[in-house]
C-alpha atoms as a PDB file:
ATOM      1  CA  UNK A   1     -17.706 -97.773  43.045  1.00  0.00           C
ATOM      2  CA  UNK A   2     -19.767 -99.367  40.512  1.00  0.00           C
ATOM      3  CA  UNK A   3     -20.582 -97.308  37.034  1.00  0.00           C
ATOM      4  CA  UNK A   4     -23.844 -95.855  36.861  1.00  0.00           C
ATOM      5  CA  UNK A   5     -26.145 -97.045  34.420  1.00  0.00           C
ATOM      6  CA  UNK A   6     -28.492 -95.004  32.038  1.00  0.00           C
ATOM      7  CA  UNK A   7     -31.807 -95.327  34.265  1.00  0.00           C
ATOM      8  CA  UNK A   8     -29.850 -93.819  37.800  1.00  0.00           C
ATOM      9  CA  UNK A   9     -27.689 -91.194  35.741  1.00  0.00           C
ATOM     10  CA  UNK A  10     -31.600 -90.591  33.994  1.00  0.00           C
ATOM     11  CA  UNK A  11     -33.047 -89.670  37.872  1.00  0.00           C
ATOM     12  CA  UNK A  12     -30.355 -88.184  39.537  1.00  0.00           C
ATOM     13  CA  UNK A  13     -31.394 -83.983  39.271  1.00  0.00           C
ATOM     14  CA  UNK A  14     -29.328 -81.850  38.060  1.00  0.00           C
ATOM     15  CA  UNK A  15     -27.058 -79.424  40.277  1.00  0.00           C
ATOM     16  CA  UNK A  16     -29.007 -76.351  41.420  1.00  0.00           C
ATOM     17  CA  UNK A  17     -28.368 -73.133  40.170  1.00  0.00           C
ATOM     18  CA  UNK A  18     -26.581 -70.241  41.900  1.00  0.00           C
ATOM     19  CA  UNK A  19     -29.071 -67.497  43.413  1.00  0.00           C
ATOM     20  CA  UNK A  20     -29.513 -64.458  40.839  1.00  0.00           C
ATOM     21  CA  UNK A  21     -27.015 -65.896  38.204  1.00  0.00           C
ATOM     22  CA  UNK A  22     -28.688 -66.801  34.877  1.00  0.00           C
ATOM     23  CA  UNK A  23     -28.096 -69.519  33.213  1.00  0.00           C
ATOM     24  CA  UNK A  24     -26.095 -68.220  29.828  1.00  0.00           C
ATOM     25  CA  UNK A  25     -24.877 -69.825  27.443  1.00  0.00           C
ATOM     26  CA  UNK A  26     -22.153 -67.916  24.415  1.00  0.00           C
ATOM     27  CA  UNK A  27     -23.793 -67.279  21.522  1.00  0.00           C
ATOM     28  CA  UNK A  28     -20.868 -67.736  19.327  1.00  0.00           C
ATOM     29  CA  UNK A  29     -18.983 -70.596  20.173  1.00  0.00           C
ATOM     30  CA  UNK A  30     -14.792 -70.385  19.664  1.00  0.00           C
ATOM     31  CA  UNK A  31     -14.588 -71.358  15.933  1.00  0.00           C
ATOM     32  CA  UNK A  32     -17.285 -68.660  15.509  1.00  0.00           C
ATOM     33  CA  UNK A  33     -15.930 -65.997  17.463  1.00  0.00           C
ATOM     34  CA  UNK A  34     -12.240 -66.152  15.514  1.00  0.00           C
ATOM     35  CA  UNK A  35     -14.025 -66.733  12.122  1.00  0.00           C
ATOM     36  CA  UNK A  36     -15.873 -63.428  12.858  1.00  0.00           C
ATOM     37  CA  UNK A  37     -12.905 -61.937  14.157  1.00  0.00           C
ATOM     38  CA  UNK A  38     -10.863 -63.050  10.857  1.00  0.00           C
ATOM     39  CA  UNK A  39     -13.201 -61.487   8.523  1.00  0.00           C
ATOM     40  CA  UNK A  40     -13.770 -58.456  10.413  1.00  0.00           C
ATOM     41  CA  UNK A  41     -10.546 -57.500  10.335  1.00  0.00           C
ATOM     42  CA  UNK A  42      -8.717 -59.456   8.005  1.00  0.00           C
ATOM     43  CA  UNK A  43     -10.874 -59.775   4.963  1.00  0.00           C
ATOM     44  CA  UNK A  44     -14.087 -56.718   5.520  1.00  0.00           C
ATOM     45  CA  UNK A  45     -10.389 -53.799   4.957  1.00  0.00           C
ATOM     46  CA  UNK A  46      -8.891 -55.607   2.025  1.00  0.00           C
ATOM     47  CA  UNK A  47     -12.282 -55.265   0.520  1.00  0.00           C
ATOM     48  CA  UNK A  48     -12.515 -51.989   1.076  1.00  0.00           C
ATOM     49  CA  UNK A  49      -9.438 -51.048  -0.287  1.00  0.00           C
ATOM     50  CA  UNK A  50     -10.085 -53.361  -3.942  1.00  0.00           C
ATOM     51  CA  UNK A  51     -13.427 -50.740  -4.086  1.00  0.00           C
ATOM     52  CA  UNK A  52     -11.206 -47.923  -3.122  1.00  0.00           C
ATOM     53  CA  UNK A  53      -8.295 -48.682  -5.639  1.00  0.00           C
ATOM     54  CA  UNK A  54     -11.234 -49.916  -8.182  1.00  0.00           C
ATOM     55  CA  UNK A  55     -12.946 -46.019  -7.794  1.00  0.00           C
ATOM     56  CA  UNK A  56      -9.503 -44.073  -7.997  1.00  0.00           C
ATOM     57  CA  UNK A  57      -8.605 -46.229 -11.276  1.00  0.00           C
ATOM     58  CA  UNK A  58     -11.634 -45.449 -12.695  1.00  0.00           C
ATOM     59  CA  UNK A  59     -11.822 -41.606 -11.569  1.00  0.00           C
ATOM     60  CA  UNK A  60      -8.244 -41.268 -12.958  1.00  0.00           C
ATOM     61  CA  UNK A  61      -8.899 -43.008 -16.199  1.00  0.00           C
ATOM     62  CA  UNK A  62     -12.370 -41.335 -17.265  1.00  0.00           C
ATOM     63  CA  UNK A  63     -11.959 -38.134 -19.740  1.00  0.00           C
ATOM     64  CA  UNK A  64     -11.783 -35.133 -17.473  1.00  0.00           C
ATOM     65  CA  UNK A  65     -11.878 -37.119 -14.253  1.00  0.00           C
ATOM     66  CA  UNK A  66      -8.873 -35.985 -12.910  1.00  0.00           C
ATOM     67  CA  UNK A  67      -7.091 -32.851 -12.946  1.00  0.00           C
ATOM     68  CA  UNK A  68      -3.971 -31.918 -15.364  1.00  0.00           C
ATOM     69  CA  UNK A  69      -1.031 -31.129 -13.301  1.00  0.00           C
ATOM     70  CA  UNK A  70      -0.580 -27.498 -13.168  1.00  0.00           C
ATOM     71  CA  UNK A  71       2.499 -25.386 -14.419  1.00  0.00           C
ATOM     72  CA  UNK A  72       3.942 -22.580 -12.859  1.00  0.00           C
ATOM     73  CA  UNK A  73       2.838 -19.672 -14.903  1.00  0.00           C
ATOM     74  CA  UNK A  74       6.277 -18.460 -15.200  1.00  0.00           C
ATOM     75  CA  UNK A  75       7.638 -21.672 -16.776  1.00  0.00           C
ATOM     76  CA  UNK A  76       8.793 -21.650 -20.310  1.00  0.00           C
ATOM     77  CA  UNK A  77       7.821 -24.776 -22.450  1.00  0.00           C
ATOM     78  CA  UNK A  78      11.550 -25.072 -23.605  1.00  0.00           C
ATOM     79  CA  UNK A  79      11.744 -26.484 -19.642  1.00  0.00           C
ATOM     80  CA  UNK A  80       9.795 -29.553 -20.476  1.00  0.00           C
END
């Protein structure tokens, strides 16, 4: 069988469809799918928990942000 040149690979048609299926295409291709899949669950909940730790830090180290741990009111202060 002789190779087919550009002019009678140009008119053959192309295959026919199937009946009632769509022709769809992905809309992420693999590298896109696993790069989306990376950051959603890789890097989106180490973000999160830099804000998180940021906030606490900051909560903790304001004047008055945080509660003073709490005696018993039966302790002595020669305990301490």
């Amino acid at each position: 069988m002789a190779p087919m040149t550009a002019p009678a690979l140009a008119s053959q048609s192309p295959p026919p469809k199937a009946a009632g299926r769509p022709d769809r295409r992905p809309a992420l291709s693999i590298r896109g799918m696993l790069l989306t899949a990376i950051v959603v669950g890789v890097v989106l909940p180490a973000l999160m928990v830099l804000l998180l730790d940021q906030d606490l830090a900051r909560r903790t180290l304001e004047p008055g942000g945080a509660e003073q741990p709490r005696r018993h009111p039966g302790a002595s202060r020669r305990w301490r």
